[in-house]
Protein backbone atom coordinates (compact mmCIF):
# COMPACT_ATOMS: atom_id res chain seq x y z
CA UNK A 1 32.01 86.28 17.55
CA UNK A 2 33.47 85.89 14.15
CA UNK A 3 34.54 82.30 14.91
CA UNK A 4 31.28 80.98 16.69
CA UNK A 5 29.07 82.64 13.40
CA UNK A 6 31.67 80.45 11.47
CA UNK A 7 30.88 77.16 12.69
CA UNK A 8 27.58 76.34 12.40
CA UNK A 9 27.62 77.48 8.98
CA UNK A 10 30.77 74.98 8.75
CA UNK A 11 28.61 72.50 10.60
CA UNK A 12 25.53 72.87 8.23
CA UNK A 13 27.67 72.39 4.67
CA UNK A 14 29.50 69.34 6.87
CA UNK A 15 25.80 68.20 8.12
CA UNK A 16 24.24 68.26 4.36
CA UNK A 17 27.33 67.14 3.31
CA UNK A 18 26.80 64.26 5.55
CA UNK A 19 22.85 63.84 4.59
CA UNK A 20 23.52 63.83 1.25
CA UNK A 21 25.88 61.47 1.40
CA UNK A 22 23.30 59.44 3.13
CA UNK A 23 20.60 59.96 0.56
CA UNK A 24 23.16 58.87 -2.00
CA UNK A 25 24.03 55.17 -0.24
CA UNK A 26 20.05 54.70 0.50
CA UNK A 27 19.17 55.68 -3.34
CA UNK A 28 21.87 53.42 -4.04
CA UNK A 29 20.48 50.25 -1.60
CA UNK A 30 16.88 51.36 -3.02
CA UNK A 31 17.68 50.80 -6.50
CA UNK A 32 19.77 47.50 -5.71
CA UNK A 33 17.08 46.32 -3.47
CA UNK A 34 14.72 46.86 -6.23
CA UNK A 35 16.46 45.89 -8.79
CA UNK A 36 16.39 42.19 -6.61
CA UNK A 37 12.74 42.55 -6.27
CA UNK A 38 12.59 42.75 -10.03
CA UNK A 39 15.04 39.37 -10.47
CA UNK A 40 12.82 37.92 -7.57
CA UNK A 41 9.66 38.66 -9.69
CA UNK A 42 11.29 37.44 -12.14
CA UNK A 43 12.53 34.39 -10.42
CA UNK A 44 9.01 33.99 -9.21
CA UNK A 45 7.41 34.27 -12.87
CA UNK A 46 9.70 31.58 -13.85
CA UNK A 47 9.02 29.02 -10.76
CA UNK A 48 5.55 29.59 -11.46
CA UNK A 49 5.56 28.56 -15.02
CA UNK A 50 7.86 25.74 -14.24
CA UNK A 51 5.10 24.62 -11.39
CA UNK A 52 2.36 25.23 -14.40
CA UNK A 53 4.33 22.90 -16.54
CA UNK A 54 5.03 20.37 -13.86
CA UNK A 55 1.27 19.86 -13.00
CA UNK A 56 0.39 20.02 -16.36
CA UNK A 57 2.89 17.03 -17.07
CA UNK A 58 1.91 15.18 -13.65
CA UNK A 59 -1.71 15.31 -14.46
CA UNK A 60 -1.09 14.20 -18.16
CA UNK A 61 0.66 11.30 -16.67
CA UNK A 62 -2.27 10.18 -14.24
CA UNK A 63 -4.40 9.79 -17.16
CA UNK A 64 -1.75 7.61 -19.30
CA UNK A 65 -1.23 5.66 -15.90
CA UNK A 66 -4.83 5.05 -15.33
CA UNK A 67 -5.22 4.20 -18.93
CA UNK A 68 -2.68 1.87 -18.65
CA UNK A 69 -4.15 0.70 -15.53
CA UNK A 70 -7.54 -0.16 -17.27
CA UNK A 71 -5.95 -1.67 -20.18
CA UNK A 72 -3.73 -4.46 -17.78
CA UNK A 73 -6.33 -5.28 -15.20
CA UNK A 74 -8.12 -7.47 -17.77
CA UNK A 75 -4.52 -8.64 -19.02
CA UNK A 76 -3.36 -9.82 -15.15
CA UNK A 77 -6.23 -10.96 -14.88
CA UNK A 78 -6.10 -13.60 -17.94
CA UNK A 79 -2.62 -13.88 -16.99
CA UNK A 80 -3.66 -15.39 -13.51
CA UNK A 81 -6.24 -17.76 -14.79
CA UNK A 82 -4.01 -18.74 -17.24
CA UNK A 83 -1.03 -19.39 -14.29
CA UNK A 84 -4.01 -21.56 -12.62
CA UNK A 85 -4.70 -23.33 -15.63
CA UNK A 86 -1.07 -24.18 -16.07
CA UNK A 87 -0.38 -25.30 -12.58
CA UNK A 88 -3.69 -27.08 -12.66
CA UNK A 89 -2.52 -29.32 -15.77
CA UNK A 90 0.93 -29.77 -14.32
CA UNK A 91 -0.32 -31.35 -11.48
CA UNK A 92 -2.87 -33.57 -13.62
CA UNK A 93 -0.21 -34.24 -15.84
CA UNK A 94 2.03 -35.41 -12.97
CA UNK A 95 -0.55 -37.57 -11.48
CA UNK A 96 -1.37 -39.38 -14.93
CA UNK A 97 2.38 -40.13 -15.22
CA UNK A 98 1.93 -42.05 -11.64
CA UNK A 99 -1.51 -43.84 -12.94
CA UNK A 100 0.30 -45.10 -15.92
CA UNK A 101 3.00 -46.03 -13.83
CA UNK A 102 0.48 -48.06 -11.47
CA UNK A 103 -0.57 -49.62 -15.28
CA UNK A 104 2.75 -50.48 -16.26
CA UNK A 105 3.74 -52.23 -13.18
CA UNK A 106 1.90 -55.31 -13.99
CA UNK A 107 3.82 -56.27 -17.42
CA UNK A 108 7.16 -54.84 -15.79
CA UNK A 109 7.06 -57.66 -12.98
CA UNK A 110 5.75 -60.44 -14.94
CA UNK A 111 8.87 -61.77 -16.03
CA UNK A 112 11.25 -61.69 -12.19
CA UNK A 113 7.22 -62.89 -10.52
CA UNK A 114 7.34 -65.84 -13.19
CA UNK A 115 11.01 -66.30 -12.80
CA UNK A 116 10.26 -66.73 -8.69
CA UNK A 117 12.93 -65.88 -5.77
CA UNK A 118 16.40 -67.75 -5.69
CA UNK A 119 19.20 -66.86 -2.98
CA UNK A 120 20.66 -64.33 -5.84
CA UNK A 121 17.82 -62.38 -6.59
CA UNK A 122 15.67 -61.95 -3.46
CA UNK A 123 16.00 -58.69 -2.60
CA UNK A 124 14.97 -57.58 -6.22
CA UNK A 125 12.29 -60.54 -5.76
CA UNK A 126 11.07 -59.08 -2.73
CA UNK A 127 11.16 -55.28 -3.78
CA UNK A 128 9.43 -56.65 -6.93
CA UNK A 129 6.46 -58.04 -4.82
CA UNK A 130 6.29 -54.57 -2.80
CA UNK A 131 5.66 -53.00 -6.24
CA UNK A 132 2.78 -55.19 -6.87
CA UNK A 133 1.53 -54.60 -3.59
CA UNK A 134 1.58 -50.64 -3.80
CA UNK A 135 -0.17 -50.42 -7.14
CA UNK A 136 -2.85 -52.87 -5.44
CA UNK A 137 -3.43 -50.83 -2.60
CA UNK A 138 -3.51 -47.67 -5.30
CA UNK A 139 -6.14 -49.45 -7.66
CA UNK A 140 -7.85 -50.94 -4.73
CA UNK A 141 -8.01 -46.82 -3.61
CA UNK A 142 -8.81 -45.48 -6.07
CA UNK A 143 -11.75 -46.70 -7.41
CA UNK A 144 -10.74 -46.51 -11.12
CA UNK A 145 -12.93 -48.66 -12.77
CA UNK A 146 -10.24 -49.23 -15.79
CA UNK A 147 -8.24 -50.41 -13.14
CA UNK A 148 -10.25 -54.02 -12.52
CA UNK A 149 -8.82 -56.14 -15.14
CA UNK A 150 -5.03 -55.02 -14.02
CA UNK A 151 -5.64 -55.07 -10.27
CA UNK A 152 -6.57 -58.68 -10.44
CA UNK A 153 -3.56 -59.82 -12.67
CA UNK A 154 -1.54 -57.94 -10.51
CA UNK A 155 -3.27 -59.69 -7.32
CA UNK A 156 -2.66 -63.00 -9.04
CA UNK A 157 0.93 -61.82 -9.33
CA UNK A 158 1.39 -61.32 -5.98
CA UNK A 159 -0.13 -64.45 -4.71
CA UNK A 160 1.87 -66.49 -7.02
CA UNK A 161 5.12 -64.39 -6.26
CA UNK A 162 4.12 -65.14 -2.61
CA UNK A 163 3.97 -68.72 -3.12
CA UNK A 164 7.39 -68.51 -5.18
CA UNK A 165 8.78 -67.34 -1.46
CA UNK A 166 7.03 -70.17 0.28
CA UNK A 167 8.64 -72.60 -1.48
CA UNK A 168 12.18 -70.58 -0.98
């Protein structure tokens, strides 16, 4: 009996032994699972402000882009009308150049017209007398009332370069 009254008193010291063990590696996990609750808290805190700060920047931003937005419509705008404006007076510019061409052709001519064809020169003769006729048929289309006087000396060219080639 001696040996069996033994035991479970062995058993017990072994048992809290054992428990208290236990309740030493839980307190332990307890304070290092709160000790990571505090740095995620902490962590938290942080993100939180960081997220404060973030909208806080974002939003400040909206309003400087909308301001800017407000202050350059007007500007594009202009800009465009002003593009239009440009484009419009290169093309006007471009089509002067060719009215004033038209004008000059008449004084260009004058001297190969009065000069007439010969076997040399009739190619340039002829492509001379195709000049004539296209800034007729432009004058004649056109309607440019400017454009009388120098349509009919350039008519009169013609018909006398056209005679030049009769005789050729």
């Amino acid at each position: 009996m001696g040996r069996s009254s033994a035991t479970p008193s062995l058993r017990r010291v072994w048992d809290v032994d054992c428990v208290t063990e236990e309740k030493k590696q839980i307190e332990v996990r307890l304070r290092k699972n709160d000790e990571n609750l505090e740095k995620l808290k902490q962590n938290l805190a942080t993100s939180n402000q960081v997220t404060k700060n973030m909208l806080g920047m974002l939003g400040s931003f909206g309003t400087r882009l909308e301001a800017l937005e407000s202050s350059i419509g007007p500007i594009h705008s202009e800009t465009l009308k002003l593009t239009r404006t440009h484009e419009n007076i290169e093309l006007a510019s471009e089509e002067l150049v060719k009215v004033i061409s038209y004008f000059d052709v008449a004084s260009e001519v004058e001297e190969t017209i009065t000069a007439g064809p010969n076997v040399q020169t009739l190619a340039e003769f002829i492509g001379t007398l195709e000049r004539v006729q296209n800034a007729v048929t432009y004058f004649t289309k056109s309607d440019l009332a400017s454009a009388d006087s120098v349509t009919e000396r350039l008519r009169s060219q013609f018909e006398t370069g056209c005679r030049g080639m009769e005789g050729t």
